[in-house]
C-alpha atoms as a PDB file:
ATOM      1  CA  UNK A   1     118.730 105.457  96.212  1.00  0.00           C
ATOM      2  CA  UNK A   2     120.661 104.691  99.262  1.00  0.00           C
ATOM      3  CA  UNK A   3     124.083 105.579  99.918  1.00  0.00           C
ATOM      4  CA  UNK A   4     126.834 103.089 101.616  1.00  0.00           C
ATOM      5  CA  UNK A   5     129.733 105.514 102.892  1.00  0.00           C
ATOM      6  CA  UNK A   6     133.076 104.994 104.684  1.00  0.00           C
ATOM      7  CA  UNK A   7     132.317 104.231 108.261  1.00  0.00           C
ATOM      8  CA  UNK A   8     135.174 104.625 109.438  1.00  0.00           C
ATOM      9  CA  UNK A   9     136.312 108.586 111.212  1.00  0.00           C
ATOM     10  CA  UNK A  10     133.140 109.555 111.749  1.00  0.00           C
ATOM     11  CA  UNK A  11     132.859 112.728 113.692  1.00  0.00           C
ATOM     12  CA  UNK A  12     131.618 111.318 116.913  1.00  0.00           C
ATOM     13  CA  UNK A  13     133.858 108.695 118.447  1.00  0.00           C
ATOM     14  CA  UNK A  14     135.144 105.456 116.988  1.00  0.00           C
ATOM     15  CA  UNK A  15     132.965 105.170 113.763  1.00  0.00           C
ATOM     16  CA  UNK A  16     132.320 101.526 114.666  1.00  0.00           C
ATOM     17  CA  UNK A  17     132.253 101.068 118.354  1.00  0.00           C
ATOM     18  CA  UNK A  18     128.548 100.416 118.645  1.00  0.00           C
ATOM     19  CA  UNK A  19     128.175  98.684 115.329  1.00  0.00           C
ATOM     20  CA  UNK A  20     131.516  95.969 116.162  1.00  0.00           C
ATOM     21  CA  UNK A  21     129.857  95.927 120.026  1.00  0.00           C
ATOM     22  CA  UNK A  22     126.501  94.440 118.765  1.00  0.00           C
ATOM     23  CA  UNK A  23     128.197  92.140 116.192  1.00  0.00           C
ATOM     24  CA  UNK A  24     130.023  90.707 119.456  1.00  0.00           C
ATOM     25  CA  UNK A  25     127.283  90.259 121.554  1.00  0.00           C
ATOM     26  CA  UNK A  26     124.648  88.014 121.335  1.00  0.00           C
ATOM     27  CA  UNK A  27     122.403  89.623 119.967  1.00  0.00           C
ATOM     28  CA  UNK A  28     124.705  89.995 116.888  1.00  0.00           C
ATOM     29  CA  UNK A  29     123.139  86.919 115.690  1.00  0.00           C
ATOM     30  CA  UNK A  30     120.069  89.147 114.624  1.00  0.00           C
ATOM     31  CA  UNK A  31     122.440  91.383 112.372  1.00  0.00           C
ATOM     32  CA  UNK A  32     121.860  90.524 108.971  1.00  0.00           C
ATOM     33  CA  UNK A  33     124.248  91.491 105.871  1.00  0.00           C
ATOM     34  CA  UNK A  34     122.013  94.238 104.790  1.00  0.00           C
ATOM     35  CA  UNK A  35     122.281  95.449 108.511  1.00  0.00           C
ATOM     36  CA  UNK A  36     125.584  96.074 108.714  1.00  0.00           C
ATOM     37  CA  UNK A  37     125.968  98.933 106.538  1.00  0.00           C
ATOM     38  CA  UNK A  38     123.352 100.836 108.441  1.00  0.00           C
ATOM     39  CA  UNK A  39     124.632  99.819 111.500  1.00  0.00           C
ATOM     40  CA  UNK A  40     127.931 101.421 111.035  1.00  0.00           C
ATOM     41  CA  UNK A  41     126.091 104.820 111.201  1.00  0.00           C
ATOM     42  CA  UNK A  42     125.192 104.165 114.867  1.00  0.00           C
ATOM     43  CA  UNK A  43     126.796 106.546 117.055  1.00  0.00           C
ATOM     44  CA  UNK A  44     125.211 105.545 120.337  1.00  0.00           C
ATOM     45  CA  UNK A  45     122.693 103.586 122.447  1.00  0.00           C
ATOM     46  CA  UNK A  46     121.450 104.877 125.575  1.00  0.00           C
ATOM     47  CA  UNK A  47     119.146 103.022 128.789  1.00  0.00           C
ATOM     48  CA  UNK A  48     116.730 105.431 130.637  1.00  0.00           C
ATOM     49  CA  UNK A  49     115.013 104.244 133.683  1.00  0.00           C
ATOM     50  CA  UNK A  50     111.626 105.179 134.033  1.00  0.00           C
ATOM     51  CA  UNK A  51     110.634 107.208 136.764  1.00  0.00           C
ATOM     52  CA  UNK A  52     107.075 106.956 138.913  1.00  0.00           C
ATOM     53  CA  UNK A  53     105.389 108.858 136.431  1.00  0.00           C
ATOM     54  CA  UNK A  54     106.076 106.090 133.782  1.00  0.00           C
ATOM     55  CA  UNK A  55     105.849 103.225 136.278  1.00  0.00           C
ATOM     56  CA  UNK A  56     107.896 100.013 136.077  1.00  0.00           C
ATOM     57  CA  UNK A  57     110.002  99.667 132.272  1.00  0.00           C
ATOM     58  CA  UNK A  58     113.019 101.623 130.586  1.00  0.00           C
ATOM     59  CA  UNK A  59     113.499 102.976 126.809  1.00  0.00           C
ATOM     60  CA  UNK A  60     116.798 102.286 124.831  1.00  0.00           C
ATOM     61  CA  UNK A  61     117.362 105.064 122.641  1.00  0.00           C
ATOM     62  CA  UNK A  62     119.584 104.297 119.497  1.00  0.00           C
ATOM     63  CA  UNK A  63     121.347 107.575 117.978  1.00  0.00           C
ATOM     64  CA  UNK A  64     122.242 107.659 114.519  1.00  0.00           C
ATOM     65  CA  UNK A  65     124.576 109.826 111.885  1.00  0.00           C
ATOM     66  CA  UNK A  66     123.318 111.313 109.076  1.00  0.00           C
ATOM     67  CA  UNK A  67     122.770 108.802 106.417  1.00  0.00           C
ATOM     68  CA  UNK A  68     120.461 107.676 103.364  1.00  0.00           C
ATOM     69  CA  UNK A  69     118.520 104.418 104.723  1.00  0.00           C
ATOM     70  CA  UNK A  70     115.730 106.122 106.858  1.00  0.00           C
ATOM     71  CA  UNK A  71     114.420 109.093 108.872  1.00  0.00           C
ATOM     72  CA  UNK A  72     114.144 109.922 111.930  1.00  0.00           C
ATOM     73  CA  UNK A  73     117.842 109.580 113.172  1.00  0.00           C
ATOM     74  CA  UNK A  74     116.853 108.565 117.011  1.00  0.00           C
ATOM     75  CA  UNK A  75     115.054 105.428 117.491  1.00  0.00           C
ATOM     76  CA  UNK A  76     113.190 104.694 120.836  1.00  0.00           C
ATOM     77  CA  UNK A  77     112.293 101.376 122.176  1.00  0.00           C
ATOM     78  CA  UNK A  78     109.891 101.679 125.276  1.00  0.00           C
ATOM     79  CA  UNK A  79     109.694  98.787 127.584  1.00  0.00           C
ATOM     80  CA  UNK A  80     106.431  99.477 130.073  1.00  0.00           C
ATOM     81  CA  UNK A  81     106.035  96.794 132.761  1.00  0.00           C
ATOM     82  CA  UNK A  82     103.237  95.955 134.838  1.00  0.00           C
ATOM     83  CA  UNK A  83     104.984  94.697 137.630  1.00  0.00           C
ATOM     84  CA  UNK A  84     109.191  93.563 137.010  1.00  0.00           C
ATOM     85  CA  UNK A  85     109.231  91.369 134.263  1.00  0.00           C
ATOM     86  CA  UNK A  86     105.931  91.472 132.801  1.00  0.00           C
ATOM     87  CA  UNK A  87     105.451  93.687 130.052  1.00  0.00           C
ATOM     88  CA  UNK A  88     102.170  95.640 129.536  1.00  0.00           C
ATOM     89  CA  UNK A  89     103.207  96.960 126.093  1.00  0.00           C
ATOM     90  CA  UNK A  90     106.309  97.995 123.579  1.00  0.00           C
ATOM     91  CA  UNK A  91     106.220 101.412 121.904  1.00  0.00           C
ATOM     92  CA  UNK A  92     109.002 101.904 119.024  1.00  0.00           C
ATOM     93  CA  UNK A  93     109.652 104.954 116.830  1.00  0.00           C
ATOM     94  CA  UNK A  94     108.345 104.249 113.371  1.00  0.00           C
ATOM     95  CA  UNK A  95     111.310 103.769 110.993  1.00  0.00           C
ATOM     96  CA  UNK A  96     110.425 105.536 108.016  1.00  0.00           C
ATOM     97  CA  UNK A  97     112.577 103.736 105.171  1.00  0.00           C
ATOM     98  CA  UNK A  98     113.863 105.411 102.229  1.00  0.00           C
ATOM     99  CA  UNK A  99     112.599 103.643  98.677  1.00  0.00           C
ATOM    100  CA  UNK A 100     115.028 100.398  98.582  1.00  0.00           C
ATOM    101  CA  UNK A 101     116.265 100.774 101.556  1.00  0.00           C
ATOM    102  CA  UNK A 102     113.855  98.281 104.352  1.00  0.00           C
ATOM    103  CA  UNK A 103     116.100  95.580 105.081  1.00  0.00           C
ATOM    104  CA  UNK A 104     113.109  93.711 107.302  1.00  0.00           C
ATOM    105  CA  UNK A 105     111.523  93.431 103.728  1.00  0.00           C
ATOM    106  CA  UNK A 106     112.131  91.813 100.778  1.00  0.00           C
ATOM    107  CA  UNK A 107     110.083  91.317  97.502  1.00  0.00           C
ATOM    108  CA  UNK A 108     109.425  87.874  95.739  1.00  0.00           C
ATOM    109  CA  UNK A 109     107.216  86.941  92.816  1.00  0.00           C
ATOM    110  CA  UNK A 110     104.378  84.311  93.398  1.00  0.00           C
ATOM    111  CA  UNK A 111     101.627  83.569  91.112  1.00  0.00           C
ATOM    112  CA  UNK A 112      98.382  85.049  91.661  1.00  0.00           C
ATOM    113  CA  UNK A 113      95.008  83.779  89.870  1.00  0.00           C
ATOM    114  CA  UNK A 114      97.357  82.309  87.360  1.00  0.00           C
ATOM    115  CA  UNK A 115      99.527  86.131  87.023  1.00  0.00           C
ATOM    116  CA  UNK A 116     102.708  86.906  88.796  1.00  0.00           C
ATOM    117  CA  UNK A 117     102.855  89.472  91.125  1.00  0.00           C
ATOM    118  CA  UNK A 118     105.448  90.920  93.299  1.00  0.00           C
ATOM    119  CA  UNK A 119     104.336  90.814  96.638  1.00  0.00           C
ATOM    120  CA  UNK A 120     106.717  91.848 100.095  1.00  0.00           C
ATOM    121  CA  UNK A 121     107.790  89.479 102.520  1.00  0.00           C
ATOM    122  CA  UNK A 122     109.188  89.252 106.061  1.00  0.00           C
ATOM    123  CA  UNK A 123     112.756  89.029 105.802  1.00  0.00           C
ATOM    124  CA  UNK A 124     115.247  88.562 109.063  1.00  0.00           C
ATOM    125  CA  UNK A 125     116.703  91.682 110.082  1.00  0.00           C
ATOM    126  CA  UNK A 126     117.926  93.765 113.992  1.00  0.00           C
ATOM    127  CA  UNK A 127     115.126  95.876 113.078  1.00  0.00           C
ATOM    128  CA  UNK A 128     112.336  94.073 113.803  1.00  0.00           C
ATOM    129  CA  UNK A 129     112.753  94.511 116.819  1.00  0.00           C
ATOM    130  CA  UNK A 130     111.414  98.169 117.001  1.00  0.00           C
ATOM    131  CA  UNK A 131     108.329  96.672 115.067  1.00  0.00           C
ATOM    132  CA  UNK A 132     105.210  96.631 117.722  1.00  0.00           C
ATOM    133  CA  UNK A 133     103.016  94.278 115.856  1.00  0.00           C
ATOM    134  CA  UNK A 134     103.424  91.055 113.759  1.00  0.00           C
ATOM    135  CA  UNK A 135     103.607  91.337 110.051  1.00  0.00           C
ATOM    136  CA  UNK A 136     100.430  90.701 108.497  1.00  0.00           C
ATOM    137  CA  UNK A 137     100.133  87.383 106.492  1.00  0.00           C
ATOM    138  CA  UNK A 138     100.133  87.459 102.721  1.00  0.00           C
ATOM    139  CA  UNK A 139      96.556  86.141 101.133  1.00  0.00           C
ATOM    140  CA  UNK A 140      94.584  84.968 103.772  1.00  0.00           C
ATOM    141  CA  UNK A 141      91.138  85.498 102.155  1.00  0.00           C
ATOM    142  CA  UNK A 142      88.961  82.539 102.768  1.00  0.00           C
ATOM    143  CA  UNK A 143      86.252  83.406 106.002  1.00  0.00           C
ATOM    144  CA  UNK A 144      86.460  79.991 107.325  1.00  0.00           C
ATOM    145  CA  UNK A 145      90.169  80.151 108.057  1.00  0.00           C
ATOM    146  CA  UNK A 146      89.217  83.917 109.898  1.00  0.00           C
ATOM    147  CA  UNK A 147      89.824  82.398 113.329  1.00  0.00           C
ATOM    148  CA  UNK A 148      92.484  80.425 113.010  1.00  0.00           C
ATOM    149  CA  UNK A 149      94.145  83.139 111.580  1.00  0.00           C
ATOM    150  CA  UNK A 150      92.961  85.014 114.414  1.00  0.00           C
ATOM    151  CA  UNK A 151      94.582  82.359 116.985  1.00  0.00           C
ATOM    152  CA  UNK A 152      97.870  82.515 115.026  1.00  0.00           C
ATOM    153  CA  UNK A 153      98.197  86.322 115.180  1.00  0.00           C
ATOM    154  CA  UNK A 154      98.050  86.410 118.800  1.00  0.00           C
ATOM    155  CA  UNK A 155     100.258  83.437 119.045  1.00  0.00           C
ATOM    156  CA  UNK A 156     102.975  85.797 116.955  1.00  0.00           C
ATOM    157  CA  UNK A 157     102.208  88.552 118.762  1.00  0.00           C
ATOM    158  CA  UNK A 158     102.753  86.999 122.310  1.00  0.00           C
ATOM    159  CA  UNK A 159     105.846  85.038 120.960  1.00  0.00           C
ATOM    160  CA  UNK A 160     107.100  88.344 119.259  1.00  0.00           C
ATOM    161  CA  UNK A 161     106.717  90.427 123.090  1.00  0.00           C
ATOM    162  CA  UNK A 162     108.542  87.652 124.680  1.00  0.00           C
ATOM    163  CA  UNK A 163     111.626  87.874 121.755  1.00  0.00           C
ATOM    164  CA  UNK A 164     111.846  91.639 121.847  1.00  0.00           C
ATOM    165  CA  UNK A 165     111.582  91.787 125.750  1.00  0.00           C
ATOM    166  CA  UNK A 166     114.329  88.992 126.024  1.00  0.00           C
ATOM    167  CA  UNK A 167     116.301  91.159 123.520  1.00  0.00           C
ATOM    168  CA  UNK A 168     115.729  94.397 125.544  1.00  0.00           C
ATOM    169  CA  UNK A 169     117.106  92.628 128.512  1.00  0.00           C
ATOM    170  CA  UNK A 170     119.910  92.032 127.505  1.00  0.00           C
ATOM    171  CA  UNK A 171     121.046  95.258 126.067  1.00  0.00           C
ATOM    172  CA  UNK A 172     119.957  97.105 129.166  1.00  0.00           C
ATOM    173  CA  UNK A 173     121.756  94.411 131.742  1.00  0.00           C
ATOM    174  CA  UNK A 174     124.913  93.400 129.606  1.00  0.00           C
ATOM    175  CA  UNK A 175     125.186  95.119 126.266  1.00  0.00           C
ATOM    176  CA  UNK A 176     125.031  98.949 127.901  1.00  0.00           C
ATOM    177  CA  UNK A 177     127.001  98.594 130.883  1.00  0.00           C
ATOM    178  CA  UNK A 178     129.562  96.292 128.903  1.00  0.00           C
ATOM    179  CA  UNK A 179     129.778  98.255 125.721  1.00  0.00           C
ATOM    180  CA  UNK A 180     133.819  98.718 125.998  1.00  0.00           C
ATOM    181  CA  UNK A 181     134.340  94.602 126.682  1.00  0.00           C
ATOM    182  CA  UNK A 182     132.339  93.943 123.849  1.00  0.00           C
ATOM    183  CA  UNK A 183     133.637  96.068 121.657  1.00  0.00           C
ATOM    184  CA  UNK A 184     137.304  94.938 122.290  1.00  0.00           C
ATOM    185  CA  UNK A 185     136.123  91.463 122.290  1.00  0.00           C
ATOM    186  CA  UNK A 186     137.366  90.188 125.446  1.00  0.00           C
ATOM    187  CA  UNK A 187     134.042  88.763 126.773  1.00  0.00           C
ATOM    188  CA  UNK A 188     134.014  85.060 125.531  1.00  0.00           C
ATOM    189  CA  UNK A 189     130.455  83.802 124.528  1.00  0.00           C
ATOM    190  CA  UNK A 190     129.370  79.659 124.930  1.00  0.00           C
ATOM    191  CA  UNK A 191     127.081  78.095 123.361  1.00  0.00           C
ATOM    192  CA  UNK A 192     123.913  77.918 125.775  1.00  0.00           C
ATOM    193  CA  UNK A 193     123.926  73.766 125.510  1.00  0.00           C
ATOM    194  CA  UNK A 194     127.924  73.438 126.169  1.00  0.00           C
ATOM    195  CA  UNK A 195     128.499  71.105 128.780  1.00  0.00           C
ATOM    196  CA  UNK A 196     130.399  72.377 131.393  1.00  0.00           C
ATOM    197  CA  UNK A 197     131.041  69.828 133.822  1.00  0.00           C
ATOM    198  CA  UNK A 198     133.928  68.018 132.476  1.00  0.00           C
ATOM    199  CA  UNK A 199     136.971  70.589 132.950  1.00  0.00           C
ATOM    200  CA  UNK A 200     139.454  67.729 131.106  1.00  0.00           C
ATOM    201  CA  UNK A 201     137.025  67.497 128.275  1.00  0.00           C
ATOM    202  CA  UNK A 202     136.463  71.103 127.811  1.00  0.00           C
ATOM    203  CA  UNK A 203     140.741  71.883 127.703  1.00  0.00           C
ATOM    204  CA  UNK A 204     140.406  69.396 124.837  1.00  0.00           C
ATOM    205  CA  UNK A 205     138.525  71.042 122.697  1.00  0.00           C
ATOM    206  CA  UNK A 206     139.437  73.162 120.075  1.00  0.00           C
ATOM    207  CA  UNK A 207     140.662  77.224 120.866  1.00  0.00           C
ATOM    208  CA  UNK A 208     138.308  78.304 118.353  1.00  0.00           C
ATOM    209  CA  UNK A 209     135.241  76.712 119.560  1.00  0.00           C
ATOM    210  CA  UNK A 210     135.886  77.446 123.355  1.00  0.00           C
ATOM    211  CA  UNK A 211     135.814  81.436 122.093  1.00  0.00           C
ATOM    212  CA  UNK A 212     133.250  81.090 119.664  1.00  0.00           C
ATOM    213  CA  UNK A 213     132.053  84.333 119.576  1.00  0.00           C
ATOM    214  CA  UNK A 214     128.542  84.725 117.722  1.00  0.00           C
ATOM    215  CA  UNK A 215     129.392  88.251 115.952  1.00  0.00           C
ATOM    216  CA  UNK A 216     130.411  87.993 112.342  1.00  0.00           C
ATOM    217  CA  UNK A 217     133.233  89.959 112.190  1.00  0.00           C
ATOM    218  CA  UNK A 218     133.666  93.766 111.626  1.00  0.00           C
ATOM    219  CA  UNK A 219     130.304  96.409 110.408  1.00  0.00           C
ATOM    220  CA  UNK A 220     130.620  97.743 106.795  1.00  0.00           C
ATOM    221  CA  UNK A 221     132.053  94.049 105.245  1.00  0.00           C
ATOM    222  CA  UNK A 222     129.764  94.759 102.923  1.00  0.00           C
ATOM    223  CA  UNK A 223     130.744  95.578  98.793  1.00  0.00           C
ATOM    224  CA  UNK A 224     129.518  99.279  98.840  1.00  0.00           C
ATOM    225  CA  UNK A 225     126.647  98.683  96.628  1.00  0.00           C
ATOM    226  CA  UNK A 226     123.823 100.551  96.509  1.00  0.00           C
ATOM    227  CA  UNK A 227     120.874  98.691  98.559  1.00  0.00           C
ATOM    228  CA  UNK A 228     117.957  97.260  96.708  1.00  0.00           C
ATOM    229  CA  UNK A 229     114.979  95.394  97.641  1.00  0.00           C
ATOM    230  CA  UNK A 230     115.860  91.387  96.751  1.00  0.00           C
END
């Protein structure tokens, strides 16, 4: 079973500097409720250049503290380019999730040849994004509908590169070198489609939705319940 502990004091640091950081950045938006109690076990995320021997790219390397949801505690992204911008391939540590504890799963009941089974599903979660490959599709077991299953797959897998590279970005260009703003919350964040031409407009508008932020609030809001596949 998996354990949900305090958060706060841990020994290295602030307990939730990198958890509160993500929540405030953009890419908190990926953090989902069953996240956040993992999350508050991160004690640090590092960028590393690569050098010539690696060629064009960088890995992010995510440290965590001891805890209950999966081994191992340090979780590499790797980010190889061919030339800058265009990614050759993605190579993430495999998360190896303790019984319960995947939050990028989540098990439903559907009827089967008239029984009902329980079968696992994609569910939205930050850590897809150190999954490599699309999920595989439930069923799928007619020959005629081979190739169009075929086309889809590399349709998800060319739309899932592109996400994961976007979300790379932007923790190696603003969430790394920003960490401490983002944390304390003084970096405002817009909405992409806000118009920003009309200054007399934009001073009418309400406080709260000129600082929207897109972080939910503090890591470890969570009732400390042991986690369980849905």
């Amino acid at each position: 079973m998996c354990d949900v502990k305090n958060i706060q004091n841990t020994k290295l640091g602030v307990g939730d500097f990198w958890a509160r950081t993500l929540l405030n950045h953009p890419i908190g938006s990926t953090v989902s409720e069953k996240d956040r109690p993992i999350l508050g076990y991160l004690q640090n995320v590092e960028l590393e250049l690569h050098d010539e021997s690696k060629g064009e790219g960088f890995d992010l390397k995510f440290t965590f503290d001891e805890q209950s949801y999966f081994e191992p505690l340090i979780l590499v992204k790797e980010i190889h380019m061919k030339s800058k911008g265009i990614v050759e391939k993605m190579v993430s540590t495999n998360i190896e999730w303790k019984d319960g504890c995947d939050p990028t799963k989540k098990k439903i009941k559907r009827k089967k040849k008239g029984k009902k089974i329980n079968v696992e599903v994609k569910q939205d979660s930050f850590f897809n994004f150190f999954k490599d490959e699309p999920e595989p599709k439930d069923g799928g077991e007619e020959k005629e509908a081979e190739k169009k299953e075929e086309a889809e797959e590399d349709d998800e897998l060319e739309d899932m590169i592109d996400e994961h590279q976007q979300m790379a970005e932007q923790i190696k260009d603003d969430l790394v070198p920003l960490a401490l703003e983002y944390y304390l919350g003084v970096i405002e964040q817009d909405d992409d489609d806000e118009d920003f031409e009309d200054d007399e407009e934009e001073e009418e508008e309400p406080a709260d939705k000129k600082k929207k932020k897109k972080g939910k609030g503090k890591a470890g809001e969570v009732d400390p319940k042991e986690c369980k596949q849905q």
